[in-house]
N, C-alpha and C. Protein backbone atom coordinates (compact mmCIF):
# COMPACT_ATOMS: atom_id res chain seq x y z
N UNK A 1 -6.52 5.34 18.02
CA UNK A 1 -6.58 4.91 16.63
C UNK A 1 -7.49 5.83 15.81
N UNK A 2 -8.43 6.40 16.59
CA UNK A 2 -9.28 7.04 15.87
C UNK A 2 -8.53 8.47 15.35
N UNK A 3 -7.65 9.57 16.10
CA UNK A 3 -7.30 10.47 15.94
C UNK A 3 -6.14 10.02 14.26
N UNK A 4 -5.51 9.02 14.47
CA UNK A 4 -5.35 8.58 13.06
C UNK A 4 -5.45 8.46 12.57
N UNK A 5 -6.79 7.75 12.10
CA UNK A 5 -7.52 7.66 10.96
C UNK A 5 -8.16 9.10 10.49
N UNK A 6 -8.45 9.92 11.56
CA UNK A 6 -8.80 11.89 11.26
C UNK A 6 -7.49 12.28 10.60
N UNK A 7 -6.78 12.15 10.82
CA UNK A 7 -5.67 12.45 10.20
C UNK A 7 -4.60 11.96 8.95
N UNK A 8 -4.73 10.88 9.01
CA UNK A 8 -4.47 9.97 7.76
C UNK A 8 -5.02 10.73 6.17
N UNK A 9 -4.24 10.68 5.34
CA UNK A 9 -5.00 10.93 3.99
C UNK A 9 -3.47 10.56 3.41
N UNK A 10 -3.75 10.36 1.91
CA UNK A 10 -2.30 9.56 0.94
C UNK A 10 -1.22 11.40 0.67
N UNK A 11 -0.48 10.50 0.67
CA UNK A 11 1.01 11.49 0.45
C UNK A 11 1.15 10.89 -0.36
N UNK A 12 1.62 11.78 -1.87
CA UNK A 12 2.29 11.33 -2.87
C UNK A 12 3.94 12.25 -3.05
N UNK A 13 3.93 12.98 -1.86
CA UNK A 13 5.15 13.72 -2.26
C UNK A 13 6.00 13.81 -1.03
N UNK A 14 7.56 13.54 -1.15
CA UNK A 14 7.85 13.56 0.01
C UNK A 14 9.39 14.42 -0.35
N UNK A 15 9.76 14.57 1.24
CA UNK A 15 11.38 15.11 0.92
C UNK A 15 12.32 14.05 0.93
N UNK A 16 13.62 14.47 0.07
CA UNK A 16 14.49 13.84 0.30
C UNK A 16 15.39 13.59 1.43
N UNK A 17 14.67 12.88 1.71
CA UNK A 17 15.68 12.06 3.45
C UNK A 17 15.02 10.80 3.57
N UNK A 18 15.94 9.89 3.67
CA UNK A 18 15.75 8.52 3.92
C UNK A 18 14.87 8.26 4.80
N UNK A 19 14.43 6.62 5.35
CA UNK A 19 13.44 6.45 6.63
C UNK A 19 14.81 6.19 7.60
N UNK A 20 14.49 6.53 8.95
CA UNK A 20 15.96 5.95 9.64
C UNK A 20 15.03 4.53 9.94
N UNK A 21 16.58 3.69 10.20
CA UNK A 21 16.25 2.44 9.94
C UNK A 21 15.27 1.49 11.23
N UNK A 22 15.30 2.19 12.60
CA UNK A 22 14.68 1.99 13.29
C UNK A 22 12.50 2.07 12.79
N UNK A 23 12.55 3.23 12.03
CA UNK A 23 11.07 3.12 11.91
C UNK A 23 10.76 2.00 10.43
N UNK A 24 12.21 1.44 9.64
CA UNK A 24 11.96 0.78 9.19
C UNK A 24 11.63 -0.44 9.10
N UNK A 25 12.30 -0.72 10.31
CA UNK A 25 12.34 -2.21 11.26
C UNK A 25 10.75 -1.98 12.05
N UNK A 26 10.43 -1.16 12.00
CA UNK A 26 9.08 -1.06 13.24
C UNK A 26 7.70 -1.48 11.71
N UNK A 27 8.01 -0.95 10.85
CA UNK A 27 6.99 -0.96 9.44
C UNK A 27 7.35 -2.80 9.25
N UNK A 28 8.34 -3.16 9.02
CA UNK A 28 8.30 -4.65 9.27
C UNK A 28 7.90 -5.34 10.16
N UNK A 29 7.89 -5.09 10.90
CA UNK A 29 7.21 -5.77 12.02
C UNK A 29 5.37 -5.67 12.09
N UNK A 30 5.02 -4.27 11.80
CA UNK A 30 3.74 -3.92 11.46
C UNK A 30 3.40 -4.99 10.28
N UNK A 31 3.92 -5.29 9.63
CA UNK A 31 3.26 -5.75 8.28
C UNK A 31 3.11 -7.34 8.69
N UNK A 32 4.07 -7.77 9.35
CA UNK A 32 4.41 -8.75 9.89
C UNK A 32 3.29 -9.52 10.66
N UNK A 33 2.62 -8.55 11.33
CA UNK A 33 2.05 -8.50 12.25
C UNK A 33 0.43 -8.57 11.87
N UNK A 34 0.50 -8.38 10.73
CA UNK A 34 -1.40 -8.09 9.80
C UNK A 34 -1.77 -9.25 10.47
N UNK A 35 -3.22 -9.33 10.25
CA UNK A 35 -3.97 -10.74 10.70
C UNK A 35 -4.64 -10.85 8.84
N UNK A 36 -4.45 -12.31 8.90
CA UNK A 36 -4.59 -13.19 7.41
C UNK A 36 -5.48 -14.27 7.80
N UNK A 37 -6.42 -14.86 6.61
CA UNK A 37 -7.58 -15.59 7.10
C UNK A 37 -6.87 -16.92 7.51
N UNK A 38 -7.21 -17.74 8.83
CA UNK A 38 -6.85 -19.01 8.97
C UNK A 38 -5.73 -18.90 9.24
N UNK A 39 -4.65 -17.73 9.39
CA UNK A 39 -3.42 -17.53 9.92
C UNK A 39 -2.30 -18.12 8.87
N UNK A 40 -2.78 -17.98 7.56
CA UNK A 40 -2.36 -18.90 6.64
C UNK A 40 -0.97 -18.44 5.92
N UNK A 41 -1.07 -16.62 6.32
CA UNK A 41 -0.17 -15.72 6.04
C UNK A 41 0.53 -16.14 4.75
N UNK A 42 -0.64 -15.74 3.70
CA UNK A 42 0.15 -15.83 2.21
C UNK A 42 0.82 -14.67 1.88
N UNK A 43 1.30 -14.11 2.27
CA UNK A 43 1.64 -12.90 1.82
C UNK A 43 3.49 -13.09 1.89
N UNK A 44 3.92 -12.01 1.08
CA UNK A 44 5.44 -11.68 0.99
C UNK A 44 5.26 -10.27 0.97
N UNK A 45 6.81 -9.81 1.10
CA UNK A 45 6.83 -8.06 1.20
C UNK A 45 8.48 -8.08 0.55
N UNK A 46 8.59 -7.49 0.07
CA UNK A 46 10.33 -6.40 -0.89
C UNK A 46 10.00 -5.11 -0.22
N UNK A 47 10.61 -4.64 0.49
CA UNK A 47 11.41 -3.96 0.59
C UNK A 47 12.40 -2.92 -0.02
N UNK A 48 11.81 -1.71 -0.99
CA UNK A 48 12.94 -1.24 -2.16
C UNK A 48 13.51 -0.08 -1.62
N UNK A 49 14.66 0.22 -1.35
CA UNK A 49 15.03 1.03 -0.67
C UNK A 49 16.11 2.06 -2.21
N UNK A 50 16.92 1.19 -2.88
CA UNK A 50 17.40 1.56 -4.10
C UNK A 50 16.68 2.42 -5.09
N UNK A 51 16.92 3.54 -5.03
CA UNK A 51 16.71 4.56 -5.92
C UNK A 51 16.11 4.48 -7.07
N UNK A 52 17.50 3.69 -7.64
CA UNK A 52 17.11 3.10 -9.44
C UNK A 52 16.12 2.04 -9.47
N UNK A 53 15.62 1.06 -8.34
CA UNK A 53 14.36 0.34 -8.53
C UNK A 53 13.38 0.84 -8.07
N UNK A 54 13.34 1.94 -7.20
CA UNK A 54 11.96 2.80 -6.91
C UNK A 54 11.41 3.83 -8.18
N UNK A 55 12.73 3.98 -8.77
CA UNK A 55 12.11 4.84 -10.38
C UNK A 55 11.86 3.87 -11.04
N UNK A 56 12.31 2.25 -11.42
CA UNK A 56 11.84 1.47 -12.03
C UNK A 56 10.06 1.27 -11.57
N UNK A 57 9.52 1.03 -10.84
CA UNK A 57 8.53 0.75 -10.01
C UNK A 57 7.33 2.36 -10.54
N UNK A 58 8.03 2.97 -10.37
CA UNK A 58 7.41 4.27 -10.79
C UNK A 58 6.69 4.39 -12.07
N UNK A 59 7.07 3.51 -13.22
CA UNK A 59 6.94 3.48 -14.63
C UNK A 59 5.61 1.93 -14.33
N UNK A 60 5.22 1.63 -13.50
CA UNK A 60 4.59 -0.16 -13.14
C UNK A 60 3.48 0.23 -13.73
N UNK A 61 2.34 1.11 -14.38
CA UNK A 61 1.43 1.32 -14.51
C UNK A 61 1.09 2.68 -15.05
N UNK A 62 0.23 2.89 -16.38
CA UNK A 62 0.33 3.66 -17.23
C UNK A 62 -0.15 4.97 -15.56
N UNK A 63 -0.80 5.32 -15.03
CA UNK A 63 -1.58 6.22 -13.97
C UNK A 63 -0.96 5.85 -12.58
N UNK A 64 -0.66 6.68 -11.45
CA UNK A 64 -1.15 6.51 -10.79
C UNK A 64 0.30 5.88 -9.66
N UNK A 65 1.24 5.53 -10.58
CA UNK A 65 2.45 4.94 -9.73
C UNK A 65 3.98 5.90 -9.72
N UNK A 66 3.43 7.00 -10.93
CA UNK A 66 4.95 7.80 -11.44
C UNK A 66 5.38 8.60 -9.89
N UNK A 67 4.58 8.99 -8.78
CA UNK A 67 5.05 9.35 -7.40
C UNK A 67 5.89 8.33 -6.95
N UNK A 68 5.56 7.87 -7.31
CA UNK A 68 6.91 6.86 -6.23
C UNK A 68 8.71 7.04 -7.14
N UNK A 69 8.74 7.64 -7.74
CA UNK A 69 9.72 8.05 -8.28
C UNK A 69 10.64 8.96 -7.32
N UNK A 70 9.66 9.70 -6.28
CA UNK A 70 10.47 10.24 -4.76
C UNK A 70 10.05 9.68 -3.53
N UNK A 71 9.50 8.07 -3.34
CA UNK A 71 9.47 8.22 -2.28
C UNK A 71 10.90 7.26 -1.72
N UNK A 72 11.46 7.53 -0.67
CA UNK A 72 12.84 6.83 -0.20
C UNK A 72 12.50 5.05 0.29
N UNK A 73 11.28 4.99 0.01
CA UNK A 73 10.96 3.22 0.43
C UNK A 73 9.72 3.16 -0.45
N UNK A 74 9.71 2.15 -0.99
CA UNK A 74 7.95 1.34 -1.29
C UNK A 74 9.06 -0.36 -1.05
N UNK A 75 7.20 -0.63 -0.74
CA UNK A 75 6.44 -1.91 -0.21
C UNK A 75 5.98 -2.62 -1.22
N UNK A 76 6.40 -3.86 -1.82
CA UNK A 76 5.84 -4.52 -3.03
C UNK A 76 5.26 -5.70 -2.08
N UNK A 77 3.78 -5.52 -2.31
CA UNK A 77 3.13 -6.74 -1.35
C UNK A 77 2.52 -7.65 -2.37
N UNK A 78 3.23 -8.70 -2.18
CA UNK A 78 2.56 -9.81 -2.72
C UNK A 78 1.87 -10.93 -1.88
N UNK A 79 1.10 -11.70 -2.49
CA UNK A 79 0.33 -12.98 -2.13
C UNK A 79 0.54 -13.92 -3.02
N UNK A 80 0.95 -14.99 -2.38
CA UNK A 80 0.93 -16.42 -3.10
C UNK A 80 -0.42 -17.14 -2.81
N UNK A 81 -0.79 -17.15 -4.61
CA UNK A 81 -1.91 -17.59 -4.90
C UNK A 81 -2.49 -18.71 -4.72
N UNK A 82 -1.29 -20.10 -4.53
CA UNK A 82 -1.63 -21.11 -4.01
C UNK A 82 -1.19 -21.65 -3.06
N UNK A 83 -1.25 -20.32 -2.11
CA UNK A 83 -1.65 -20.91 -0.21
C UNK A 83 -2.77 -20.58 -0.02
N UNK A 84 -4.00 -19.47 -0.37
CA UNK A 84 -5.13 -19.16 0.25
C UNK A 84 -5.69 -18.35 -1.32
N UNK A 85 -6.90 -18.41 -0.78
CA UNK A 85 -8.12 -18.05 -1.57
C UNK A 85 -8.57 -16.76 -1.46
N UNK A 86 -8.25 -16.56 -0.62
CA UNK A 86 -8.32 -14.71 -0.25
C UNK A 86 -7.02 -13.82 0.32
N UNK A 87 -6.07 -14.62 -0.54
CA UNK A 87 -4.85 -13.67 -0.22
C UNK A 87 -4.94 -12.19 -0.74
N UNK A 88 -5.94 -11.80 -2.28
CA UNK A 88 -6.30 -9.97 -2.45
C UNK A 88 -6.62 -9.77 -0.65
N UNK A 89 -7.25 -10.05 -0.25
CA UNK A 89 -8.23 -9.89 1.06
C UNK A 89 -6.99 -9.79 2.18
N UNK A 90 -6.46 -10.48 2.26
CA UNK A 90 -5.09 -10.45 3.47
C UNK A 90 -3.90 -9.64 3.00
N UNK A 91 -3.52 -9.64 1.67
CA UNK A 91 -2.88 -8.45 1.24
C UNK A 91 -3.01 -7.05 1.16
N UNK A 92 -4.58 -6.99 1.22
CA UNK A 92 -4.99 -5.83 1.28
C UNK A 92 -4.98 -4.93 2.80
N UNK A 93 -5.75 -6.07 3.52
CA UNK A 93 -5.17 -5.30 4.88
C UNK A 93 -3.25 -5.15 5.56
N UNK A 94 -2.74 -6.07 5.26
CA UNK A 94 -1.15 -6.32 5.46
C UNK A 94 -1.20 -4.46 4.61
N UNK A 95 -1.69 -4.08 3.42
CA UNK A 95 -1.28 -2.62 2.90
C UNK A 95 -1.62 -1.37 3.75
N UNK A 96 -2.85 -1.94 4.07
CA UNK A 96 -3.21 -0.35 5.06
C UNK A 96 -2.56 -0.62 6.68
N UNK A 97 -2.16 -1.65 7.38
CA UNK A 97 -1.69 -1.64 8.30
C UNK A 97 -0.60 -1.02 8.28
N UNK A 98 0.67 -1.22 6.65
CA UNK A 98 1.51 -0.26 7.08
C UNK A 98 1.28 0.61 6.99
N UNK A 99 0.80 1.32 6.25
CA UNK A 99 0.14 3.02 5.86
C UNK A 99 -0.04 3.66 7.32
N UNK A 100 -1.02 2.68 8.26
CA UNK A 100 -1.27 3.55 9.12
C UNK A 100 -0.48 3.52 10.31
N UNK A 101 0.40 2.30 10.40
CA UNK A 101 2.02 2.41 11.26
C UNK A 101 3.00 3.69 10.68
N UNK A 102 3.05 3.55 9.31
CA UNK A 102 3.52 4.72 9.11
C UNK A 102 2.93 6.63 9.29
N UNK A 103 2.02 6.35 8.92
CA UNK A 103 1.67 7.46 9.46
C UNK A 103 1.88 7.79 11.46
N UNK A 104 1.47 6.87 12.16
CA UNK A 104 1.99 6.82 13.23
C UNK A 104 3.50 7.10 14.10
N UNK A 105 4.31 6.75 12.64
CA UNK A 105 5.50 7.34 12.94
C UNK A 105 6.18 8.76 12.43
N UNK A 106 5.08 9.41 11.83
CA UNK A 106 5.23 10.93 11.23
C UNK A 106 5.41 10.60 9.62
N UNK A 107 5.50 9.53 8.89
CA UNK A 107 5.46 9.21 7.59
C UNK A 107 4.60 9.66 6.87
N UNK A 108 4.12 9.87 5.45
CA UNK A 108 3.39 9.73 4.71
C UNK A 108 3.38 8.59 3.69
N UNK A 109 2.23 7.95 3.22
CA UNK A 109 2.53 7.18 2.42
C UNK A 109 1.04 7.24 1.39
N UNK A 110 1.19 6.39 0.09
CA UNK A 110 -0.22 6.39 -0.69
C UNK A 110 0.26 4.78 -1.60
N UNK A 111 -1.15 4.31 -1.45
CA UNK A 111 -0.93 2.82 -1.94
C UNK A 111 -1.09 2.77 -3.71
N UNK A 112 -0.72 2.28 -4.48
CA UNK A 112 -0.71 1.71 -5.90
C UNK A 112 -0.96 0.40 -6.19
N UNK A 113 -2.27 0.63 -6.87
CA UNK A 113 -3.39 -1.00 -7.07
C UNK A 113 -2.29 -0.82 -7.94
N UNK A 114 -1.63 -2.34 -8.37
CA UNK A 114 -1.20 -3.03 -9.28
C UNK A 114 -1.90 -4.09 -9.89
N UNK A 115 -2.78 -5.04 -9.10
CA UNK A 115 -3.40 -6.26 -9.32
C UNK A 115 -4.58 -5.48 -10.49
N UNK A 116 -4.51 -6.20 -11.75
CA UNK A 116 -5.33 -5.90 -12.43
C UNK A 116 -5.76 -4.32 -13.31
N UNK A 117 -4.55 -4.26 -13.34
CA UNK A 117 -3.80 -2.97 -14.11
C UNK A 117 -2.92 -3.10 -15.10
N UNK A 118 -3.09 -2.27 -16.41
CA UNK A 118 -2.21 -2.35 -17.20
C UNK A 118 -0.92 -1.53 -16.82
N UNK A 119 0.38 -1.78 -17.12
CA UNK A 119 1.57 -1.36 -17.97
C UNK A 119 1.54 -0.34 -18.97
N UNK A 120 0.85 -1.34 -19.95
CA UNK A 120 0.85 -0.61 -21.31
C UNK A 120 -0.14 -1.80 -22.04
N UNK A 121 -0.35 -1.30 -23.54
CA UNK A 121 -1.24 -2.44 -24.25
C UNK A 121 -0.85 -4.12 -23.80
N UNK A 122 0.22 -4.26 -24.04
CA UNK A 122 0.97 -5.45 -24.12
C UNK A 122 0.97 -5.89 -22.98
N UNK A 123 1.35 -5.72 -21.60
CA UNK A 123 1.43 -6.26 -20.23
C UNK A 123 1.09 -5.58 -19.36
N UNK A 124 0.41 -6.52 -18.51
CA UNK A 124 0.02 -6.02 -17.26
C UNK A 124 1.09 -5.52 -16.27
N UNK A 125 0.49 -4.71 -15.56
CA UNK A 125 1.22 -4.03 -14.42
C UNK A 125 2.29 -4.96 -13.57
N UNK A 126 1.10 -5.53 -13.02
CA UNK A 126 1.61 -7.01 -12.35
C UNK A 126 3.36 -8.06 -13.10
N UNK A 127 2.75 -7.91 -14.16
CA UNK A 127 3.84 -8.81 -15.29
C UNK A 127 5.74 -8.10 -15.33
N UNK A 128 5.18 -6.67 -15.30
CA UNK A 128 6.24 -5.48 -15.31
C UNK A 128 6.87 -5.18 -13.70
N UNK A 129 6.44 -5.76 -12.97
CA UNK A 129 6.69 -5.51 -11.43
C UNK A 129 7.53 -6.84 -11.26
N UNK A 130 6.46 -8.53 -11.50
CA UNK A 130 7.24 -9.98 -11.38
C UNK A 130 8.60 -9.64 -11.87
N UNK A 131 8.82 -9.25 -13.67
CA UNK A 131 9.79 -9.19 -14.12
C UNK A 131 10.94 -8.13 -13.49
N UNK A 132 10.88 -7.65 -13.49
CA UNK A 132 11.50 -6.37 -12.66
C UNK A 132 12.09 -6.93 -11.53
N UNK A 133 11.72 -7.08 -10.51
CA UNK A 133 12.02 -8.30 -9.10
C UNK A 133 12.05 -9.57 -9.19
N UNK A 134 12.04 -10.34 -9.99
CA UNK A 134 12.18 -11.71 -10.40
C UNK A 134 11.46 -12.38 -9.35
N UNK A 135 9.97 -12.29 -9.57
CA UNK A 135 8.73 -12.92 -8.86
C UNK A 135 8.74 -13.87 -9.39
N UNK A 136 8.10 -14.93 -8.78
CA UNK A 136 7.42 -15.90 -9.72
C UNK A 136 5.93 -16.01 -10.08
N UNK A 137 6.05 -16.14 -11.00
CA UNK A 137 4.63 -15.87 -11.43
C UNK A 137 3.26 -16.59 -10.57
N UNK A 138 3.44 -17.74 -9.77
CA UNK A 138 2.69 -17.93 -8.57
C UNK A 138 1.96 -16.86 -7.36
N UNK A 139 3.20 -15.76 -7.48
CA UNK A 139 3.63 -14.88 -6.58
C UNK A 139 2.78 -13.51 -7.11
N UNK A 140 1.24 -13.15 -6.88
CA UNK A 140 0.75 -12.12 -7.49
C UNK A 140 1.03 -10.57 -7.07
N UNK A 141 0.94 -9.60 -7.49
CA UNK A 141 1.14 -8.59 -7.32
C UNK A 141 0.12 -7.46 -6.56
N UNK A 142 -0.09 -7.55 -5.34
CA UNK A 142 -1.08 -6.76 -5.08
C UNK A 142 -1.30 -5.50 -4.96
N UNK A 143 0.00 -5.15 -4.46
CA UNK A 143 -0.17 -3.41 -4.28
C UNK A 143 1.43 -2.76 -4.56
N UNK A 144 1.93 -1.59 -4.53
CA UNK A 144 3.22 -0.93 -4.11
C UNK A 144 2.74 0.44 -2.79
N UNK A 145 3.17 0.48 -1.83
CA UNK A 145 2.73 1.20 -1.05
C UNK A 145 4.52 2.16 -1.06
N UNK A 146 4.19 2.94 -1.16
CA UNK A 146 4.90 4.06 -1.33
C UNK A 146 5.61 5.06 0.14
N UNK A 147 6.73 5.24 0.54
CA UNK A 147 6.47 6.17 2.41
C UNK A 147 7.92 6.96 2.38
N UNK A 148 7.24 8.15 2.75
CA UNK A 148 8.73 8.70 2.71
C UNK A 148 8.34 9.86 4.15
N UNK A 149 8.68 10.71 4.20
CA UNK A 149 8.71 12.07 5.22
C UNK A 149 8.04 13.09 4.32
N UNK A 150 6.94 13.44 4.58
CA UNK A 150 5.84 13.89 3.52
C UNK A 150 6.61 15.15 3.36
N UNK A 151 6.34 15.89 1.69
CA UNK A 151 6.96 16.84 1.50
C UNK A 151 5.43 18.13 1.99
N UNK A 152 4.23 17.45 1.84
CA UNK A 152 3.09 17.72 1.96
C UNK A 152 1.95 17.49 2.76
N UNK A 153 1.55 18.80 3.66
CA UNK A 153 0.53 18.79 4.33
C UNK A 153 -0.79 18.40 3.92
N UNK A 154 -1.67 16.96 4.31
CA UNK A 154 -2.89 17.65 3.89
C UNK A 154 -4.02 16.75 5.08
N UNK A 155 -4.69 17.78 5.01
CA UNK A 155 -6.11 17.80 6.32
C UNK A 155 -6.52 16.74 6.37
N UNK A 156 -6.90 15.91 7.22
CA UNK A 156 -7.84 14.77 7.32
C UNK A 156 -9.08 15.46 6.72
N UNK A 157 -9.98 14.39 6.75
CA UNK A 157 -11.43 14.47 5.94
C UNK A 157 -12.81 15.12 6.94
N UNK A 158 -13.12 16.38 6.63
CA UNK A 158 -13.72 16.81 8.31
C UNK A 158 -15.01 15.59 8.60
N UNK A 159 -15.27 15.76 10.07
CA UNK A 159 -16.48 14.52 9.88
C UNK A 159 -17.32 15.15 9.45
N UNK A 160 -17.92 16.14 9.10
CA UNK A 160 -18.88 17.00 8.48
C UNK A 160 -18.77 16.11 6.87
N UNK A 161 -18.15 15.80 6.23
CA UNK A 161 -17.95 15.14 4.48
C UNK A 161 -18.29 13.92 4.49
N UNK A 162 -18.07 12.88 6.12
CA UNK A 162 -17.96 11.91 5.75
C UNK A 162 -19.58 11.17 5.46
N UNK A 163 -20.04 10.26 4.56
CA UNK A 163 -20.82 9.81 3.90
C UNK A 163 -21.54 9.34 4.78
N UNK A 164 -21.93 9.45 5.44
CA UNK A 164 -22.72 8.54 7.09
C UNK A 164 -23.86 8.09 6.20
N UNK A 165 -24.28 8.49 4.59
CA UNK A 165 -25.47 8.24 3.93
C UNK A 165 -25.14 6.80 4.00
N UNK A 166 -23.74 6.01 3.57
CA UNK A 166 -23.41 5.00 3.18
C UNK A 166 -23.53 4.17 4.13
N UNK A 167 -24.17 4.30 5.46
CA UNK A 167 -24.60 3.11 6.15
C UNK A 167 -25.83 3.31 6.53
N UNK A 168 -25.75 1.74 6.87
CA UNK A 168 -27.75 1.42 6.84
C UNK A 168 -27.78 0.99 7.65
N UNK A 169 -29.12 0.53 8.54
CA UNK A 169 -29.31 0.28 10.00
C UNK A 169 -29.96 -1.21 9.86
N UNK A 170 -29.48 -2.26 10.19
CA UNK A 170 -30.27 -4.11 10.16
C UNK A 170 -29.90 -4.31 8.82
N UNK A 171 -30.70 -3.79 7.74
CA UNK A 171 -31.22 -4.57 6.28
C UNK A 171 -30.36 -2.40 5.42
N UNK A 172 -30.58 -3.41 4.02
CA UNK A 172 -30.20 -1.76 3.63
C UNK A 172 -31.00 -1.06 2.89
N UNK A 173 -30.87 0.30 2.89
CA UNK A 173 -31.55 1.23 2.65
C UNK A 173 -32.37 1.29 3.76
N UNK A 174 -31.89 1.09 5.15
CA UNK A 174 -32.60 1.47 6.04
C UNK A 174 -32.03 2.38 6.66
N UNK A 175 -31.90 4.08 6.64
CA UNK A 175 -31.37 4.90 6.92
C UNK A 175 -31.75 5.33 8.73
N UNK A 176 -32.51 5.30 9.17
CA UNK A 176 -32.67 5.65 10.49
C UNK A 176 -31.87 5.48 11.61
């Protein structure tokens, strides 16, 4: 797991070739598979495989979502707000579990906060995604995770960069 995570970093660009459907069935099952608090599994997943709704999806947020305009799959993960209290929290991991199944299967992928993002002046991100897929508004919007066959190489993060400042030893700001 560890050599994955060295290697892992977001793909926003991929080639054109579909996922074959075997590693798509394996990413379902991964997601499937997240652990959720109390086993309460609020979560839902879409599946967009259609072209014309992955460029729809692309437009979900003024920054930050127009890549998914090439990738051959995104992941619309939602949580229903009134099964659990920390469905952001269980949705959030259900997002990086596929990321890093996918990467596992030679994929690239890069996630898109939707929750608490604008559209545009007028509507939220979230509002433009429900409508779009005919959510119900119970049904919040947490992420779009994006995966295709990366068009683009790029390096994991050397351990030499990584922030080791950012942990503390018992209590914090205890660096030793």
């Amino acid at each position: 797991m560890i050599d994955l995570l060295r290697r892992r970093r977001s793909i926003r660009t991929y080639i054109d070739q579909s996922i074959e459907p075997e590693k798509i069935q394996t990413l379902k099952e991964a997601i499937l598979r997240s652990p959720s608090s109390r086993n309460i599994n609020p979560w839902e997943f879409i599946f967009v495989q259609d072209k014309y709704v992955v460029e729809q999806l692309s437009y979900a947020k003024q920054h930050g979502s127009a890549f998914l305009i090439g990738a051959p799959l995104a992941i619309v993960v939602l949580g229903d707000s009134t099964k659990s209290d920390v469905w952001v929290e269980d949705c959030s991991i259900a997002s990086i579990i596929v990321q890093l199944v996918a990467q596992s299967l030679g994929l690239g992928s890069c996630w898109v906060q939707i929750r608490q993002r604008q559209h545009n002046e007028h509507i939220t991100a979230e509002e433009f995604v429900q409508h779009l897929l005919d959510i119900p508004e119970h049904i919040k919007v947490e992420s779009i995770i994006g995966i295709g066959h990366p068009a683009e190489k790029r390096q994991g993060v050397p351990y030499e960069k990584l922030q080791f400042g950012k942990i503390h030893l018992n209590k914090f700001g205890d660096k030793r």
